[in-house]
Protein backbone atom coordinates (compact mmCIF):
# COMPACT_ATOMS: atom_id res chain seq x y z
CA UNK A 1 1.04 23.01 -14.36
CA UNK A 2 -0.81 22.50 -17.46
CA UNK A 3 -1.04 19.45 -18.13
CA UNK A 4 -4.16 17.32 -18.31
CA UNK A 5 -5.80 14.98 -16.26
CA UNK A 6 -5.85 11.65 -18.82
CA UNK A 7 -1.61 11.56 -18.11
CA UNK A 8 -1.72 10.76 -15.13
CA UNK A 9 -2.85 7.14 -15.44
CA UNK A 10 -4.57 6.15 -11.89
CA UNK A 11 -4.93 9.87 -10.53
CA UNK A 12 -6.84 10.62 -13.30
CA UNK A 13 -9.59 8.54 -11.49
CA UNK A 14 -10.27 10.59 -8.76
CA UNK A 15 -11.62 13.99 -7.95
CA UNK A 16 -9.45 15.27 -5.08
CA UNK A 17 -6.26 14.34 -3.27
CA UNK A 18 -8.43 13.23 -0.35
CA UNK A 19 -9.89 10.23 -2.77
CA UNK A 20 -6.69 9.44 -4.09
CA UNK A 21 -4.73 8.67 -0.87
CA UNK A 22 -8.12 7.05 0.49
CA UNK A 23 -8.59 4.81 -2.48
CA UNK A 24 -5.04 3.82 -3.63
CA UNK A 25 -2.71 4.52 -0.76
CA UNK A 26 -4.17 3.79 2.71
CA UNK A 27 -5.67 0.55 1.93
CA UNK A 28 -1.84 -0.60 0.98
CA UNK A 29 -0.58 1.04 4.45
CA UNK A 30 -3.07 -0.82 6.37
CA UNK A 31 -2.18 -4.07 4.50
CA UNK A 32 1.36 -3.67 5.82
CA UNK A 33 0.36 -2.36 8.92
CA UNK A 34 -2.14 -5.64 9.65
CA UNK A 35 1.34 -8.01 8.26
CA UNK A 36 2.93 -6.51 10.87
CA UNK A 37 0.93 -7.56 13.59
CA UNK A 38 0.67 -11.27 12.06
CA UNK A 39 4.24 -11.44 11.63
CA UNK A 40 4.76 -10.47 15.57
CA UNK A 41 2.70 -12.66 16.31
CA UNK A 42 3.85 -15.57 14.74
CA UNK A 43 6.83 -14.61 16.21
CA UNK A 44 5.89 -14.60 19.32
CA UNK A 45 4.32 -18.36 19.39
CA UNK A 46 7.45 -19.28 17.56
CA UNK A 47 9.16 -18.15 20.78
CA UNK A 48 7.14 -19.03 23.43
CA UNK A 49 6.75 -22.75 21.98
CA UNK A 50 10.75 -22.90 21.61
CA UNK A 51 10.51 -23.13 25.58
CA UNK A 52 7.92 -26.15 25.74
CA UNK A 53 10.93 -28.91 25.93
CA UNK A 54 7.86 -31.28 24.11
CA UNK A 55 7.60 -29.13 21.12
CA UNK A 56 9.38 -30.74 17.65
CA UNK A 57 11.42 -28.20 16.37
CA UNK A 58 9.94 -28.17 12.48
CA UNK A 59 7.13 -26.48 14.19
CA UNK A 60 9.23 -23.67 15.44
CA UNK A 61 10.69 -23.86 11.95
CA UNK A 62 7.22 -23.38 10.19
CA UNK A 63 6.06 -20.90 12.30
CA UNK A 64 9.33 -18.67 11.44
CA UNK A 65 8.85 -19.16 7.78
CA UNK A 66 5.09 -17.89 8.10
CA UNK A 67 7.33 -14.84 9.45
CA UNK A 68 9.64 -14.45 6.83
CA UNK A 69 6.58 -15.12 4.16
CA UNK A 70 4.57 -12.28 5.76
CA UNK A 71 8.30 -9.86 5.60
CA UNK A 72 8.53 -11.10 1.77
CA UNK A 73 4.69 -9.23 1.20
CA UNK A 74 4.93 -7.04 3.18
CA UNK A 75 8.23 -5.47 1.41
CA UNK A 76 6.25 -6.42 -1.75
CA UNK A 77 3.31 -3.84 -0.71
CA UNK A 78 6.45 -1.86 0.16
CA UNK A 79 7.20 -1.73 -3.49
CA UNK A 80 4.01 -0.76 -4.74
CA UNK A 81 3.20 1.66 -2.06
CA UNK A 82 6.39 3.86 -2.92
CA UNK A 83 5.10 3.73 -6.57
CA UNK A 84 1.89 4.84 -5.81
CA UNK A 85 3.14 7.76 -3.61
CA UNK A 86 5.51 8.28 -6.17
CA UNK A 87 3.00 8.87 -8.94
CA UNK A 88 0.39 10.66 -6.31
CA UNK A 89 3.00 13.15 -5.55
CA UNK A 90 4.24 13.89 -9.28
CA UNK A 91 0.30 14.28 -9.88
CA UNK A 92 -0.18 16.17 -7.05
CA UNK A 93 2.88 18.85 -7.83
CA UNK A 94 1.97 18.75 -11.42
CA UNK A 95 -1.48 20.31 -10.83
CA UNK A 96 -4.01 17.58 -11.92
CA UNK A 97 -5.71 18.78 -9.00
CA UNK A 98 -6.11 22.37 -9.58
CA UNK A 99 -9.44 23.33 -9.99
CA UNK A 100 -9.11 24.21 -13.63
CA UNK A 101 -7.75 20.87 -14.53
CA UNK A 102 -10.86 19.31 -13.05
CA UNK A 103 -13.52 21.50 -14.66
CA UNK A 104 -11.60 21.20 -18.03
CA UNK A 105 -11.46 17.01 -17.57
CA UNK A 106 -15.35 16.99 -16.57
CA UNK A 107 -16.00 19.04 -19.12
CA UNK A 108 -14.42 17.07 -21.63
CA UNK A 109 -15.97 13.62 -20.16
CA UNK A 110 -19.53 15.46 -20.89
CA UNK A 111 -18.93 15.70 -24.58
């Protein structure tokens, strides 16, 4: 638990756990989360317009690569968000949090 705040690379940043998760990880869960709902949806016009016997079919085809686009970021975020938790955790665990760790960081910032 003793180790300082400056190796921790991002988590150093922040003050509390709260305004680590706020700042680095939910933003990247609700980028996936929003994907989601694109990628259903696209999905869902891709379907309902493979019914229409009018339709051409490369516009059923580009409306199922805008889905498989949106899957390709979306496991890209994927990526990054289990490196962030990854990091936030170790942090977390390692005490960069503890109240001492903060106080000594501040108080080395000061100087």
């Amino acid at each position: 638990m003793g180790e300082t705040v400056d190796k921790f690379g991002f988590a150093a940043k922040y003050k509390s756990v709260g305004e680590l998760f706020n700042t680095e990880i939910l933003p990247i869960i609700d980028a996936i989360s929003r994907l989601g709902v694109a990628a259903d949806g696209f999905a869902s016009a891709a379907n309902s317009v493979s019914h229409i016997n009018i339709t051409e079919q490369h516009q059923i085809k580009e409306l199922l690569e805008l889905v498989f686009d949106i899957r390709r970021s979306a496991e890209d975020l994927q990526c990054l968000l289990d490196k962030r938790l990854c990091a936030a955790i170790k942090a977390v665990e390692s005490g960069v949090f503890d109240v001492k760790n903060i106080k000594d960081a501040v108080e080395s910032e000061e100087k």
